[in-house]
N, C-alpha and C. Protein backbone atom coordinates (compact mmCIF):
# COMPACT_ATOMS: atom_id res chain seq x y z
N UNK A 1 -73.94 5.76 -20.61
CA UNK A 1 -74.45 4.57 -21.25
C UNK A 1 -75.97 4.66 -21.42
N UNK A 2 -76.38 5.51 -20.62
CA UNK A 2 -78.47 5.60 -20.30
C UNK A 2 -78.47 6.24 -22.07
N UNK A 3 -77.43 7.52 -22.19
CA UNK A 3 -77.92 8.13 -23.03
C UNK A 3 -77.85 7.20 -24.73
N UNK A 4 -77.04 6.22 -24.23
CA UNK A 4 -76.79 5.46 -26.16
C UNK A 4 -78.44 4.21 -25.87
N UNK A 5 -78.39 3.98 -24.94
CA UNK A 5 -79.80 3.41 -24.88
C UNK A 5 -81.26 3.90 -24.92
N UNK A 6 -81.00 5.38 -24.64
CA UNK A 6 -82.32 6.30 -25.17
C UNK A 6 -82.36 6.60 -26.75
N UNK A 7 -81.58 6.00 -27.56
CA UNK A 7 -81.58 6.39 -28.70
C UNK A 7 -82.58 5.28 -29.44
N UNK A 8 -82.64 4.31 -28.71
CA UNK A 8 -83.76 3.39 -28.79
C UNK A 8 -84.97 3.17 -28.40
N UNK A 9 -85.16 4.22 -27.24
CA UNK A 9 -86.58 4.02 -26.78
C UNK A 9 -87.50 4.83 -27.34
N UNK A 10 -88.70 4.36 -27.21
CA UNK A 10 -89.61 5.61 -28.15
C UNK A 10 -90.91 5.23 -27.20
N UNK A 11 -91.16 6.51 -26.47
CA UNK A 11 -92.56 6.24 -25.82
C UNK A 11 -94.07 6.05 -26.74
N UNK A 12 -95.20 5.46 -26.14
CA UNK A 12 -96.63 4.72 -27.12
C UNK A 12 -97.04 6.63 -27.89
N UNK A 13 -96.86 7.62 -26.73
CA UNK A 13 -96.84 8.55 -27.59
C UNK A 13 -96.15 9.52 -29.32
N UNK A 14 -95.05 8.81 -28.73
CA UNK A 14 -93.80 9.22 -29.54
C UNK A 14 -94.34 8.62 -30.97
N UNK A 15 -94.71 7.14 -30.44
CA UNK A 15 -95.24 6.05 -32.05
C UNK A 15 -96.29 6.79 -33.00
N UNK A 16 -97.43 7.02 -32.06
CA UNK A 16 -98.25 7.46 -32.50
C UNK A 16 -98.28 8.69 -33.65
N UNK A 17 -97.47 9.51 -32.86
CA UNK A 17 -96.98 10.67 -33.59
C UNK A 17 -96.42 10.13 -34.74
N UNK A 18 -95.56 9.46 -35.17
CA UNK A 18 -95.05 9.01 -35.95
C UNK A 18 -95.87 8.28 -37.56
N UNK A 19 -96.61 7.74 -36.68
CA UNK A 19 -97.99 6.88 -37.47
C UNK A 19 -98.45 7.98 -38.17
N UNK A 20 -99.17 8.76 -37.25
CA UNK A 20 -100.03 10.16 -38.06
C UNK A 20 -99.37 10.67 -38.90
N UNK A 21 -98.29 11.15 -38.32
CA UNK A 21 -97.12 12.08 -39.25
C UNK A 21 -96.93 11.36 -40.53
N UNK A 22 -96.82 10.13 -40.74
CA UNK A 22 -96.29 9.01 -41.91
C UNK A 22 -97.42 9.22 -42.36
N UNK A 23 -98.90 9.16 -42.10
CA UNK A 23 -99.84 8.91 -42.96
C UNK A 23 -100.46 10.45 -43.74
N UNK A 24 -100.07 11.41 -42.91
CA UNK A 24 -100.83 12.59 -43.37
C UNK A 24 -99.67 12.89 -44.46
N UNK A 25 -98.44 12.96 -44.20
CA UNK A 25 -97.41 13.32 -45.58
C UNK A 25 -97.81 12.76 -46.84
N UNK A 26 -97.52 11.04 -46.43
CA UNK A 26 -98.10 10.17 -47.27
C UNK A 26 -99.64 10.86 -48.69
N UNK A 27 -100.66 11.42 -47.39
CA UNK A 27 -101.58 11.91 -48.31
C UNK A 27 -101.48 12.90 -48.85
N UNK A 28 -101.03 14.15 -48.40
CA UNK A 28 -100.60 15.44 -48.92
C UNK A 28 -99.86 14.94 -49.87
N UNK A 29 -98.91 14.13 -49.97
CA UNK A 29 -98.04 14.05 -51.53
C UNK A 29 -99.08 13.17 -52.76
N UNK A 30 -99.47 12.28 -52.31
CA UNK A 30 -100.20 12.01 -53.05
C UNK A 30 -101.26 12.94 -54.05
N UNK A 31 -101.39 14.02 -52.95
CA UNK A 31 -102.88 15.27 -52.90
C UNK A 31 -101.93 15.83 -54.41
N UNK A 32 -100.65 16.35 -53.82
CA UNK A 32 -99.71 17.20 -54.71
C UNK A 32 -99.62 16.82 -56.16
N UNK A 33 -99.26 15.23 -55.92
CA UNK A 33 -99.39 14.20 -57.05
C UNK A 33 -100.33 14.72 -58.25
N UNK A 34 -101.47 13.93 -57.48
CA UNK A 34 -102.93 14.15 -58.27
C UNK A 34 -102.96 15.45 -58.65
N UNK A 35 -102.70 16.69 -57.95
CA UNK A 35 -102.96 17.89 -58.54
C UNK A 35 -102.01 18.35 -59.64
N UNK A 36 -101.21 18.14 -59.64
CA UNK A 36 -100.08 18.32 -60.37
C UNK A 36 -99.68 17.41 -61.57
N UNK A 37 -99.97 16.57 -61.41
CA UNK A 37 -99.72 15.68 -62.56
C UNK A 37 -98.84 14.76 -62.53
N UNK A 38 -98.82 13.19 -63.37
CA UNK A 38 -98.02 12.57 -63.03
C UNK A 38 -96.46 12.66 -63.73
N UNK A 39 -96.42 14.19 -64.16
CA UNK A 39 -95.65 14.34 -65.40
C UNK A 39 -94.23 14.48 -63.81
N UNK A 40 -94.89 14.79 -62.84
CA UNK A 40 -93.69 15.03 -61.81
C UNK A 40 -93.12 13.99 -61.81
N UNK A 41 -93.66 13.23 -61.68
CA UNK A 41 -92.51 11.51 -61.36
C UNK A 41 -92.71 10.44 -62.51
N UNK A 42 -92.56 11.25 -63.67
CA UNK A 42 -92.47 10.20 -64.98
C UNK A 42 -91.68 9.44 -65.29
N UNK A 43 -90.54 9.09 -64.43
CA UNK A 43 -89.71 8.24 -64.74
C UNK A 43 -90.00 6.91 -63.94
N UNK A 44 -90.89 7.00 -62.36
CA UNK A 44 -91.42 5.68 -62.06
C UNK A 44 -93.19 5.71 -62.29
N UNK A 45 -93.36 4.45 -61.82
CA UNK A 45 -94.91 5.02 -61.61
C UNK A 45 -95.58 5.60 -60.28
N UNK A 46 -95.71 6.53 -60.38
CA UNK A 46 -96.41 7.85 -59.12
C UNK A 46 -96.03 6.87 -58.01
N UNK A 47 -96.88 6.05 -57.78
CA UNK A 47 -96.56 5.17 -56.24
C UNK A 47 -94.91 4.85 -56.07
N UNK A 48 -94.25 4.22 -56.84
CA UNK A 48 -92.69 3.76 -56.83
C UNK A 48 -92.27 4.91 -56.47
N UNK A 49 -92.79 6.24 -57.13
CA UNK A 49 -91.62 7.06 -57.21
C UNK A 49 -91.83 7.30 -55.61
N UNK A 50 -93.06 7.84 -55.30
CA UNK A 50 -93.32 8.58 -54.15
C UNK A 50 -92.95 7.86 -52.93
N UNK A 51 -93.16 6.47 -52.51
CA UNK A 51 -92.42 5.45 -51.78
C UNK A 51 -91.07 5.53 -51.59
N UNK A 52 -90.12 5.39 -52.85
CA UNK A 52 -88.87 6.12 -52.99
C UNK A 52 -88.39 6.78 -52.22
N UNK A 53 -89.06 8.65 -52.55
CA UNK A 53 -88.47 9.36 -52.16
C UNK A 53 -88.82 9.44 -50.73
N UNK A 54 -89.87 9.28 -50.17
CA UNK A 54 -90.13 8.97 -48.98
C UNK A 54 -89.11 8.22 -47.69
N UNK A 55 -88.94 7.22 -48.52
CA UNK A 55 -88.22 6.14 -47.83
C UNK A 55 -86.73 6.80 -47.96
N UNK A 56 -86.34 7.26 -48.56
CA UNK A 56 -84.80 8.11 -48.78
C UNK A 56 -84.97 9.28 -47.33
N UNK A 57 -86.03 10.23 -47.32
CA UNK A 57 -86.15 10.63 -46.50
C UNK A 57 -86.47 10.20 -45.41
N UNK A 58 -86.91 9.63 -44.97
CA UNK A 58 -86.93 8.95 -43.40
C UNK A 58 -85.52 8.36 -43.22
N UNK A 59 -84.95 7.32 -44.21
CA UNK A 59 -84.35 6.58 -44.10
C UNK A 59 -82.62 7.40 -43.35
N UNK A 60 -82.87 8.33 -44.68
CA UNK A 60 -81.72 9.31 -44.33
C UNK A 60 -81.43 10.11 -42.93
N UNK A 61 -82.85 10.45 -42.48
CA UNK A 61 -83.02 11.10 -40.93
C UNK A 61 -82.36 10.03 -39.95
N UNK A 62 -82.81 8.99 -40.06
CA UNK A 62 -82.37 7.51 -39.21
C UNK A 62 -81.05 7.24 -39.42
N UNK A 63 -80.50 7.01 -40.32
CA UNK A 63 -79.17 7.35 -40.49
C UNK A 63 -78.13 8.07 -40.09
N UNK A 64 -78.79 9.32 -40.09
CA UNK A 64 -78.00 10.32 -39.55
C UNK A 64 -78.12 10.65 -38.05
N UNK A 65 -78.83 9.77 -37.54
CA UNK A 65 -79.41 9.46 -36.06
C UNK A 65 -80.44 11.01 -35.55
N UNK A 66 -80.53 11.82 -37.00
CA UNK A 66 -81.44 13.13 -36.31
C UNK A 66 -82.82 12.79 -35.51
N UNK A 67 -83.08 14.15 -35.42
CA UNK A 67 -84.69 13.47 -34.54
C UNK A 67 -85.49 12.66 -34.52
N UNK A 68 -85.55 11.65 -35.30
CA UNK A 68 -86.22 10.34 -35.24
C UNK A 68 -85.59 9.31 -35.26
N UNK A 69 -85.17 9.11 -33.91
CA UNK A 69 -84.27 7.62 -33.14
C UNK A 69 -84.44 6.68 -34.05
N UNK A 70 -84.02 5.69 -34.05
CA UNK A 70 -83.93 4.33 -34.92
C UNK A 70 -85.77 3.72 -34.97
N UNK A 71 -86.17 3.98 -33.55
CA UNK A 71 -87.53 2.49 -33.60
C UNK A 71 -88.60 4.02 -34.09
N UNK A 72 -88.11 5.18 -34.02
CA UNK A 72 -89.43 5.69 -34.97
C UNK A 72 -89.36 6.05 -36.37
N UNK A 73 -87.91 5.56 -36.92
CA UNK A 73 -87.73 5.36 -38.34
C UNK A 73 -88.15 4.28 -38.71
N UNK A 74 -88.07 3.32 -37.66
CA UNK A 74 -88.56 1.65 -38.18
C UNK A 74 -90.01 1.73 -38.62
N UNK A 75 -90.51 2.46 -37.65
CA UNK A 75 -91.98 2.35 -37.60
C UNK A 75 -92.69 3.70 -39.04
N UNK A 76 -91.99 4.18 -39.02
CA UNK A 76 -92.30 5.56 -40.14
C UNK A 76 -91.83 5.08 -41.11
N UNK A 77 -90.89 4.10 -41.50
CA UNK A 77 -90.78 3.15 -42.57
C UNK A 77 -91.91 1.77 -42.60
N UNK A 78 -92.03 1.31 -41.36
CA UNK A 78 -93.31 0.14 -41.95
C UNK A 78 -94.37 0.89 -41.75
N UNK A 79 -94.75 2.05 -41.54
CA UNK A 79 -95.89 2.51 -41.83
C UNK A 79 -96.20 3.08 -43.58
N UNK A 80 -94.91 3.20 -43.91
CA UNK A 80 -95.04 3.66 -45.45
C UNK A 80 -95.19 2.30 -46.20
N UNK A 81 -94.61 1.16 -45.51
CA UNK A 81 -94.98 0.32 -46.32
C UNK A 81 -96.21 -0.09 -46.54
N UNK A 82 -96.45 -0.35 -45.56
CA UNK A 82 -98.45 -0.55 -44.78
C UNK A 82 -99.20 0.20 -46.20
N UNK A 83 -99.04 1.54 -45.89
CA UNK A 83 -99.71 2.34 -46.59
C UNK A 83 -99.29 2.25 -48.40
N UNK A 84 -97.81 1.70 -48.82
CA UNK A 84 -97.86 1.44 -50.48
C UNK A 84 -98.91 0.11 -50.69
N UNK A 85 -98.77 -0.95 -49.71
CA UNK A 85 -99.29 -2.36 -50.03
C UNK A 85 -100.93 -2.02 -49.81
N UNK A 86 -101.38 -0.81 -49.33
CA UNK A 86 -102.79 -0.57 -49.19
C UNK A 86 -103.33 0.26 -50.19
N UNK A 87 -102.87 1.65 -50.78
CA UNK A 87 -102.70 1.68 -52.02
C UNK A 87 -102.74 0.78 -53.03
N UNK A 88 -101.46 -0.06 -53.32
CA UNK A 88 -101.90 -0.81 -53.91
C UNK A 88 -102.83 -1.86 -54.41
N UNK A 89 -103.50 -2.25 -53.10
CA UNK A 89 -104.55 -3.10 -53.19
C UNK A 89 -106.14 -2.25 -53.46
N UNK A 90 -105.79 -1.31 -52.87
CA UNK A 90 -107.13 -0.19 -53.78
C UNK A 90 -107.34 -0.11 -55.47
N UNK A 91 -106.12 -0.08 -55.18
CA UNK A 91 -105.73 0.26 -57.10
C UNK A 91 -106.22 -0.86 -57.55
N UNK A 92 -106.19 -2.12 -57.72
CA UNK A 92 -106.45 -3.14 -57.71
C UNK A 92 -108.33 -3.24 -58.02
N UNK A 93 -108.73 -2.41 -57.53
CA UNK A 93 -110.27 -2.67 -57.14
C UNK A 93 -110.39 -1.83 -58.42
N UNK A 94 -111.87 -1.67 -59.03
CA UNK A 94 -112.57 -1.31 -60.13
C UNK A 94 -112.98 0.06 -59.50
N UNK A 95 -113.48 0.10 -58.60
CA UNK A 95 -114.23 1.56 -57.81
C UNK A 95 -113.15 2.70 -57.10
N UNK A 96 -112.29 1.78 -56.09
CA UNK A 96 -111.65 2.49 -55.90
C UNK A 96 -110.02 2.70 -56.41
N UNK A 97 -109.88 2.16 -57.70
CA UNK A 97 -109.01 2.60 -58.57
C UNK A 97 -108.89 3.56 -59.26
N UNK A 98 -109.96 4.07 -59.23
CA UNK A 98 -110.22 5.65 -60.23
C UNK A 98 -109.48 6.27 -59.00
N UNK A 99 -110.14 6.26 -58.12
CA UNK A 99 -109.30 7.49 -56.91
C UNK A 99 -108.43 7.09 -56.76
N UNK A 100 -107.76 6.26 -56.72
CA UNK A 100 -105.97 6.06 -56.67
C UNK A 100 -105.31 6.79 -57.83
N UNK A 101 -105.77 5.56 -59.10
CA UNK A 101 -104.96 5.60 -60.14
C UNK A 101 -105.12 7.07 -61.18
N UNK A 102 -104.43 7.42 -61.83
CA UNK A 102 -104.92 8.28 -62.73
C UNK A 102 -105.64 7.64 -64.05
N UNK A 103 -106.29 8.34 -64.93
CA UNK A 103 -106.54 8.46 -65.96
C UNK A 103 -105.77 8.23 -67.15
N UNK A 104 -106.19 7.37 -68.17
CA UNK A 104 -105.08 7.88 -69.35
C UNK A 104 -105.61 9.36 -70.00
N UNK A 105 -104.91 10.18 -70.54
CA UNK A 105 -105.51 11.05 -71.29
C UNK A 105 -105.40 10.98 -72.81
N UNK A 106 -106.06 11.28 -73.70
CA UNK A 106 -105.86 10.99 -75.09
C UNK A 106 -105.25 12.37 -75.60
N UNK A 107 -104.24 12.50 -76.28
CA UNK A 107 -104.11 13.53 -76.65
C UNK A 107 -103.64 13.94 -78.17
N UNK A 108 -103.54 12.52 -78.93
CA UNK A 108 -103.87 13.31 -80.14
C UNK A 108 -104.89 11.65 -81.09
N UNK A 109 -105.86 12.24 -81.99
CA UNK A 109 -106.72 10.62 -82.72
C UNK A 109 -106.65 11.08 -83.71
N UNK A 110 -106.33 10.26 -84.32
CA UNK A 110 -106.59 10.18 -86.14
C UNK A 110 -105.76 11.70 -86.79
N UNK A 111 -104.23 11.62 -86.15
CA UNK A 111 -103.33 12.70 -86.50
C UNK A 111 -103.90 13.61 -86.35
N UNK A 112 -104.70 13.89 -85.18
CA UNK A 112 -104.66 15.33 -84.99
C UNK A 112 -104.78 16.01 -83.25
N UNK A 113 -104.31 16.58 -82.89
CA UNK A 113 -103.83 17.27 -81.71
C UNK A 113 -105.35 17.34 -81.19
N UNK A 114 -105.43 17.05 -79.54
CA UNK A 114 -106.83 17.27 -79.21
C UNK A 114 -106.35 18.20 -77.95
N UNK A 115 -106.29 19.31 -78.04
CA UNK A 115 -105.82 20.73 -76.98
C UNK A 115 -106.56 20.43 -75.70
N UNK A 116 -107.77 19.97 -75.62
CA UNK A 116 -108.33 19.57 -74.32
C UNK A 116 -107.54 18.70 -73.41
N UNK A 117 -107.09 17.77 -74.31
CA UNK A 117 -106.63 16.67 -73.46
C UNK A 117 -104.79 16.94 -73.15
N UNK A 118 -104.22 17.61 -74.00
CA UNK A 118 -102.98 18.51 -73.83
C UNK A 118 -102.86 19.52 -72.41
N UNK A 119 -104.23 20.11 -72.35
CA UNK A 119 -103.83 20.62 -71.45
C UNK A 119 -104.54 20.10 -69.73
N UNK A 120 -105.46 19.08 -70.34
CA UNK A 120 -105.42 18.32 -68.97
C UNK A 120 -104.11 17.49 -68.27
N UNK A 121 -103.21 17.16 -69.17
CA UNK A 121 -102.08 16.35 -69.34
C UNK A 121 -101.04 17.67 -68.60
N UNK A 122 -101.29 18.77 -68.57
CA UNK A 122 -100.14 19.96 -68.23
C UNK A 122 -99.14 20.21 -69.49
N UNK A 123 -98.87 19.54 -70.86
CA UNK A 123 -98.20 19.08 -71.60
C UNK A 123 -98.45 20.11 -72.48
N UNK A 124 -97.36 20.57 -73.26
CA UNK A 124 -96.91 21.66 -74.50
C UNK A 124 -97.54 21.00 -75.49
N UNK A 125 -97.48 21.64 -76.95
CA UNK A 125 -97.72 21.52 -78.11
C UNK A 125 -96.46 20.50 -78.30
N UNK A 126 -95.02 21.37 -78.10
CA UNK A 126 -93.73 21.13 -78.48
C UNK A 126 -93.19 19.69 -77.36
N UNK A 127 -94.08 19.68 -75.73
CA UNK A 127 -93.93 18.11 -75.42
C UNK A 127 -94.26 17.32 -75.95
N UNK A 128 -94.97 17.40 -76.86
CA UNK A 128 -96.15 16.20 -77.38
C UNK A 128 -95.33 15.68 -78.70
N UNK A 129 -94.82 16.70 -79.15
CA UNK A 129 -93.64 16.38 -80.48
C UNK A 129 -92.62 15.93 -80.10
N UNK A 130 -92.35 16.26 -79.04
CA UNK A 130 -90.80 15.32 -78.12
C UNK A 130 -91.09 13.92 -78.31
N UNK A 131 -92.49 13.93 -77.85
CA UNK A 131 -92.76 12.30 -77.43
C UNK A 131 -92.99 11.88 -79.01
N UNK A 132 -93.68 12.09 -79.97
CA UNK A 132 -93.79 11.41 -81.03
C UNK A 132 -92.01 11.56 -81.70
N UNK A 133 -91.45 12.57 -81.38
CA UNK A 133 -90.14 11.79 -82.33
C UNK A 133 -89.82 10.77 -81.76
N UNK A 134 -89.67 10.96 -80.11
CA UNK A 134 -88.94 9.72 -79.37
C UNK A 134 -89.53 8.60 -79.82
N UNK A 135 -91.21 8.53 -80.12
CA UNK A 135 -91.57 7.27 -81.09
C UNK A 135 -91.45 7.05 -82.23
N UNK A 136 -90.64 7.56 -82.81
CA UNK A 136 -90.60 7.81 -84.46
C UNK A 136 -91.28 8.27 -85.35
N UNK A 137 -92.13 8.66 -84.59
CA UNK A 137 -93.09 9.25 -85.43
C UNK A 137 -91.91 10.85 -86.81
N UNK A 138 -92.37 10.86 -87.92
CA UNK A 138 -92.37 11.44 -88.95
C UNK A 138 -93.33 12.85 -89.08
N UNK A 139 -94.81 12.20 -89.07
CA UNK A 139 -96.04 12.88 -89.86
C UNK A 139 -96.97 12.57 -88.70
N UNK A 140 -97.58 13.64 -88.22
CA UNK A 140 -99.01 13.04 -87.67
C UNK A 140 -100.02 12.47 -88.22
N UNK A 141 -99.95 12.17 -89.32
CA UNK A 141 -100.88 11.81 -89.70
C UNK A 141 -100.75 10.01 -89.55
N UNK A 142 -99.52 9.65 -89.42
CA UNK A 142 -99.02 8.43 -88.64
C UNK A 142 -99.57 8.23 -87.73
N UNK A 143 -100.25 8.91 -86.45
CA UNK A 143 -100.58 8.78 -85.17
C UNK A 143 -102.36 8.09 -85.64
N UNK A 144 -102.46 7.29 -84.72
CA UNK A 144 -104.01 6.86 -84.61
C UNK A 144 -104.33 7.29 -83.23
N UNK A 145 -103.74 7.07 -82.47
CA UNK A 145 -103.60 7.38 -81.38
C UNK A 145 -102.65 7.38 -80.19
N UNK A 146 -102.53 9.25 -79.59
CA UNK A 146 -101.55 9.94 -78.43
C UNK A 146 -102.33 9.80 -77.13
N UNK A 147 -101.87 8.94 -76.34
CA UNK A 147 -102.35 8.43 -74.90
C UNK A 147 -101.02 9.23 -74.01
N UNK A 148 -101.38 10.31 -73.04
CA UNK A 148 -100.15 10.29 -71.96
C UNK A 148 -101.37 8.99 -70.39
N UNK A 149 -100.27 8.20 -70.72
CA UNK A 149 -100.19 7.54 -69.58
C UNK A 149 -100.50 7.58 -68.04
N UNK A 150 -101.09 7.29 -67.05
CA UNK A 150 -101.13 7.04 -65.51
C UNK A 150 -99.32 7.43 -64.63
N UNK A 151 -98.49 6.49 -66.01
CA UNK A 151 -97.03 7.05 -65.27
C UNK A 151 -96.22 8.41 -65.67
N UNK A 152 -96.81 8.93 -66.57
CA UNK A 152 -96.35 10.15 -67.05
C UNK A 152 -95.80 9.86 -68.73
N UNK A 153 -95.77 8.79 -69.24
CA UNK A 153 -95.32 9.10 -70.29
C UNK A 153 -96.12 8.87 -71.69
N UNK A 154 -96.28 9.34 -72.78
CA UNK A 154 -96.98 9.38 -73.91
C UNK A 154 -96.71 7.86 -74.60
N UNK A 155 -98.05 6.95 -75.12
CA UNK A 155 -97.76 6.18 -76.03
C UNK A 155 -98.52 6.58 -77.44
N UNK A 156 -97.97 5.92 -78.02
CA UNK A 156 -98.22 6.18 -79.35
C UNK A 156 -98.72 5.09 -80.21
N UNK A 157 -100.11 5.12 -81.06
CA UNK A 157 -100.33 3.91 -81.89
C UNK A 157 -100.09 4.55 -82.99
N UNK A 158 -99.77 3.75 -84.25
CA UNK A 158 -99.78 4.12 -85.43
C UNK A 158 -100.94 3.66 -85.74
N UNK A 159 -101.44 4.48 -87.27
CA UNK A 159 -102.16 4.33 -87.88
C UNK A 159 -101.85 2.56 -89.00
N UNK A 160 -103.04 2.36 -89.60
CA UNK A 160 -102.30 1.12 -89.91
C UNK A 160 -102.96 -0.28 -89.84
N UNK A 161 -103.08 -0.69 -88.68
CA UNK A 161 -104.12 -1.59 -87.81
C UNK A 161 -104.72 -1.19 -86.87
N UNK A 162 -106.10 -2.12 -86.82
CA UNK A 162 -106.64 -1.81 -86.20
C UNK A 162 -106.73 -1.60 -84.61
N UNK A 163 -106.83 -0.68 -83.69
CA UNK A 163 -106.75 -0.91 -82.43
C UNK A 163 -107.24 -1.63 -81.64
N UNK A 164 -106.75 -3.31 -80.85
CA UNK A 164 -107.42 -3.55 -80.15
C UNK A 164 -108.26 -3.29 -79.08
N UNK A 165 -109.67 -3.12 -79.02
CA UNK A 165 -110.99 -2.87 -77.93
C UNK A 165 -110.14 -2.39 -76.46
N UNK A 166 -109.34 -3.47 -76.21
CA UNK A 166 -108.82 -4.36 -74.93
C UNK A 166 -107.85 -2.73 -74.35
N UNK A 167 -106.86 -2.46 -75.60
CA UNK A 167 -106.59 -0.99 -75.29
C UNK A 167 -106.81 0.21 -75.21
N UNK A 168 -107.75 0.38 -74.86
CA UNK A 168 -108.48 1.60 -75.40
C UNK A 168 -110.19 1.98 -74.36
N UNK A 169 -110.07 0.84 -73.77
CA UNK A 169 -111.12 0.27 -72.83
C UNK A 169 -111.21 1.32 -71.81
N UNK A 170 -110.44 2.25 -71.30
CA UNK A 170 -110.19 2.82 -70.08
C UNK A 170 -109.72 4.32 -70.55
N UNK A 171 -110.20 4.39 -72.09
CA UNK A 171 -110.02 5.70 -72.27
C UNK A 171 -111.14 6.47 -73.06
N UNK A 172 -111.59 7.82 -72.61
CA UNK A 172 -112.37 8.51 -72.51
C UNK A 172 -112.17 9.13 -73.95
N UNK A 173 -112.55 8.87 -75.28
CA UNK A 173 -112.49 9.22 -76.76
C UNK A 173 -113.48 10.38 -77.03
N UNK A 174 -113.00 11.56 -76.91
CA UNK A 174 -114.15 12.58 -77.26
C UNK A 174 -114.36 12.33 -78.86
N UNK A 175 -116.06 12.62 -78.50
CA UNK A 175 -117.29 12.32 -80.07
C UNK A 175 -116.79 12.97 -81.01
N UNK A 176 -116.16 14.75 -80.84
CA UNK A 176 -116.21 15.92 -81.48
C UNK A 176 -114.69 16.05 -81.77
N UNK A 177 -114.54 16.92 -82.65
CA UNK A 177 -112.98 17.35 -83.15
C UNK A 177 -113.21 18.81 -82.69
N UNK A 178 -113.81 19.77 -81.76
CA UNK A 178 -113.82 21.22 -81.90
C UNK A 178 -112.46 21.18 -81.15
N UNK A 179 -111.73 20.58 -80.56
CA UNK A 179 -111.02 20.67 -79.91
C UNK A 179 -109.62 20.75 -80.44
N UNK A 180 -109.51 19.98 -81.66
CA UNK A 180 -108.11 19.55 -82.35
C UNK A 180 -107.13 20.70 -82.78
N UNK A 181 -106.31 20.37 -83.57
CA UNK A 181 -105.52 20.80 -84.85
C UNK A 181 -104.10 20.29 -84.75
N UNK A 182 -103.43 21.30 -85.45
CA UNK A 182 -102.38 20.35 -85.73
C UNK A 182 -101.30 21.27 -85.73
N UNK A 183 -99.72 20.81 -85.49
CA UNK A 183 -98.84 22.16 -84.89
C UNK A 183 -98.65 23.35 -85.81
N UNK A 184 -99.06 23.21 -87.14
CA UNK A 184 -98.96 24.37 -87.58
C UNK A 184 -100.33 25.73 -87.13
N UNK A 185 -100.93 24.59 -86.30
CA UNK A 185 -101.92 25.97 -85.88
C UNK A 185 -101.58 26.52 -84.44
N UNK A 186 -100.54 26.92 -83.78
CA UNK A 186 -100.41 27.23 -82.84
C UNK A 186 -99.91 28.67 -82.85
């Protein structure tokens, strides 16, 4: 009976470990994140996704009653939470939102391909055409402007009207075209 009741105890050391362990993963994925791009988890946004899979993994260890007893899954789960709701409230801030959040990148203005920002994005010639059919796009010359997104995915303005200020506010518009062209130049 001692032994189904040790499956619950967790010594102030044991926690601790736990804490650290939750917070240093926590940053290393994030690290991975940022280095890599948010093209890895484009289907949520970077934080959702990474919370997610996180929480699947702990959750699953606890479950399966492996090496981390129930109260240091509890705690390696509210420590991930701790740490999304703190994140998030960074993000939130003007200063330290740049270091959270990503960047939009621009990657194609006034129908034409800007290769700088393609390959800051990690993104093909032939991704970038994925994403404009998926928008309907036809002709580049339709495009006013190719934004890949903070969550991984490309938006698209048409040409047409004018772009509101309001969108466009948080993105970095290079002066010069040395950078461009268009897919028949690849």
């Amino acid at each position: 009976m001692d032994d189904f009741w040790n499956l619950f105890a967790i010594s102030w050391q044991n926690a601790l470990a736990v804490i650290a362990s939750t917070v240093v993963i926590y940053v290393v994925f994030l690290g991975f994140v940022r280095l890599f791009g948010a093209r890895v988890l484009s289907q949520f946004s970077t934080f959702d996704a990474l919370v997610v899979i996180m929480l699947g993994a702990v959750a699953g260890r606890v479950v399966l009653m492996d090496v981390p007893i129930l109260p240091s899954g509890i705690l390696g789960l509210g420590t991930l939470f701790l740490l999304e709701f703190t994140i998030g409230q960074l993000g939130q801030r003007a200063t330290s939102g740049r270091l959270v959040n990503q960047t939009p990148i621009v990657l194609m203005r006034e129908g034409r391909i800007l290769h700088q920002g393609l390959n800051r994005a990690h993104m093909t010639p032939d991704e970038l055409a994925s994403s404009l059919r998926l928008a309907g796009i036809r002709r580049c010359s339709e495009v006013q402007l190719a934004v890949f997104e903070p969550n991984g995915r490309v938006s698209v303005l048409r040409t047409g009207t004018k772009i509101d200020p309001f969108l466009t506010r948080h993105l970095h518009l290079p002066a010069d075209d040395t950078t461009t062209g268009s897919f028949s130049e690849r």
